[in-house]
Protein backbone atom coordinates (compact mmCIF):
# COMPACT_ATOMS: atom_id res chain seq x y z
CA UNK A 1 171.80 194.99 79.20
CA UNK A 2 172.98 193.33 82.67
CA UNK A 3 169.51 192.57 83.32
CA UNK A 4 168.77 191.16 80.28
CA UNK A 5 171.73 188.81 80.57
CA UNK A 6 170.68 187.84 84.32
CA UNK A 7 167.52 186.88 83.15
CA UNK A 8 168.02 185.09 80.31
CA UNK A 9 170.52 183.29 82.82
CA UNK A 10 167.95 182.46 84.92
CA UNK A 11 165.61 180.95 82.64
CA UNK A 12 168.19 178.96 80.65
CA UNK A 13 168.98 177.53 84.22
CA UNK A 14 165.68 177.42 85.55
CA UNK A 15 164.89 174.52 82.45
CA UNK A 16 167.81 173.13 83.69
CA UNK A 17 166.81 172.49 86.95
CA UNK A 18 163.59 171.56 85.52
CA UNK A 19 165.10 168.29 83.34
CA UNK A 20 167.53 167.57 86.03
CA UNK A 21 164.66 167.39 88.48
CA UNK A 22 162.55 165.25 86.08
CA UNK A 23 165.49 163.09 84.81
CA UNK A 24 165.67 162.19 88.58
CA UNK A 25 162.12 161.57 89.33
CA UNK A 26 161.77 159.33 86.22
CA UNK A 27 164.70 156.85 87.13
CA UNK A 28 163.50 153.69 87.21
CA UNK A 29 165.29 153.16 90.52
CA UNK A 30 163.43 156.24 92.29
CA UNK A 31 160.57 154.51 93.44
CA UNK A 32 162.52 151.64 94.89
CA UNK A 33 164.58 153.73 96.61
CA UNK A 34 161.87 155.91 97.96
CA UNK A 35 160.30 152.55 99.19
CA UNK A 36 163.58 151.50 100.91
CA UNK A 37 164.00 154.97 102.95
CA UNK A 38 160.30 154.76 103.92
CA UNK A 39 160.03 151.19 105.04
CA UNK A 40 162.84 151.22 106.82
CA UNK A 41 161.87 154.54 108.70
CA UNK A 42 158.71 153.20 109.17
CA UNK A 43 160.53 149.70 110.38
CA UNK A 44 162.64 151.61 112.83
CA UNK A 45 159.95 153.29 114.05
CA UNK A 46 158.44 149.98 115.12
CA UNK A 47 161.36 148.40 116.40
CA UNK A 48 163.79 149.12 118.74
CA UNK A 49 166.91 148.13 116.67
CA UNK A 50 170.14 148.45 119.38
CA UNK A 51 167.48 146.19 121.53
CA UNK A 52 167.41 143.65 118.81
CA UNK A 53 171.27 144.00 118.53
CA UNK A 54 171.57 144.06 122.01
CA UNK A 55 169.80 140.92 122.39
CA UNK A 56 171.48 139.11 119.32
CA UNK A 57 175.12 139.78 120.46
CA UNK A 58 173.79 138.53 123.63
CA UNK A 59 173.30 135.01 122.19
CA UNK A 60 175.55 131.90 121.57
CA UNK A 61 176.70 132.10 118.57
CA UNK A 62 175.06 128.03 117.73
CA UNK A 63 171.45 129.56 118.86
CA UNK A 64 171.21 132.90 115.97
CA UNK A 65 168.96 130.89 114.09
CA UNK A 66 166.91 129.75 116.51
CA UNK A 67 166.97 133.37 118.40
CA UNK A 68 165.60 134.48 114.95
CA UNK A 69 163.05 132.23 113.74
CA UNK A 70 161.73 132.64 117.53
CA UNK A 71 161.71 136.06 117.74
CA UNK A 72 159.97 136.58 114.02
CA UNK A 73 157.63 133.72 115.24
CA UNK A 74 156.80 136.22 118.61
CA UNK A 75 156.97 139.44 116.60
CA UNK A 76 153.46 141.49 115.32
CA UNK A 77 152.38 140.86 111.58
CA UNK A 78 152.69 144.95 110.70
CA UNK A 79 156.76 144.28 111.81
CA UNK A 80 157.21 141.39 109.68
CA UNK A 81 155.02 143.11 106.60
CA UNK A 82 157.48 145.95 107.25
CA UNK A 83 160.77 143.33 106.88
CA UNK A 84 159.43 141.89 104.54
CA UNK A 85 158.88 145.51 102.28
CA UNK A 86 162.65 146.31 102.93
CA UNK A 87 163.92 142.53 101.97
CA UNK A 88 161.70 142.75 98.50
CA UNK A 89 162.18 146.47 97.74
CA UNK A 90 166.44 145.76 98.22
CA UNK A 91 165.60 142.04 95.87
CA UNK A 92 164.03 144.02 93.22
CA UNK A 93 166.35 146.83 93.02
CA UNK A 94 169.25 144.46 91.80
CA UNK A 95 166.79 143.26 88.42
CA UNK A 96 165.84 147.21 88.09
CA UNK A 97 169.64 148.33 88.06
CA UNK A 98 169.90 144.94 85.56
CA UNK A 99 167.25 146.52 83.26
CA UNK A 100 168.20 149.62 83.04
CA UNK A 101 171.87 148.72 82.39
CA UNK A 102 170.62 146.31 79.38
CA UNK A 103 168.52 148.83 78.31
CA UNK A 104 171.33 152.10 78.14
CA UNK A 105 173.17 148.90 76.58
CA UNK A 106 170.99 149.15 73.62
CA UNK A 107 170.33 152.51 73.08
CA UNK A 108 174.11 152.61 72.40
């Protein structure tokens, strides 16, 4: 009878897992944030970031903007594809976390 009850346990929570595991994967916000973690490890991969802080606390406060614009100006196109990924994928995540609100809104 105690096995009967232990596995009857485990397939009751084996579906479970199953929904929780697909409720997560089909979040609209999944993708985005799989896009964040990967651009970014991909971004500092490619760039040394304390180097770029290193050389950013280094400059006059009056000359950031110029530091930047000349150092994006100097960088390599896969490093500013790679910014430019983490800048749109953290943009778009704010209108997905909009829809979805407006849309658990009106299912209400």
């Amino acid at each position: 009878m105690k096995t009967v009850n232990k596995n009857l346990k485990r397939q009751i929570m084996r579906r479970v897992y199953y929904a929780y595991t697909l409720q997560i994967f089909s979040h609209p916000a999944f993708p985005h944030g799989m896009a964040l973690s990967m651009s970014v490890a991909l971004l500092a991969q490619a760039v040394s970031i304390p180097a770029i802080l290193a050389n950013l606390s280094a400059t006059p406060v009056g000359m950031v903007p110029t530091y930047l614009i000349y150092s994006s100006l100097k960088t390599e196109t896969f490093v500013l594809l790679l910014l430019g990924a983490v800048v749109f994928t953290i943009l778009s995540f704010g209108v997905t976390i909009k829809t979805v609100r407006v849309k658990r809104l009106q299912t209400i």
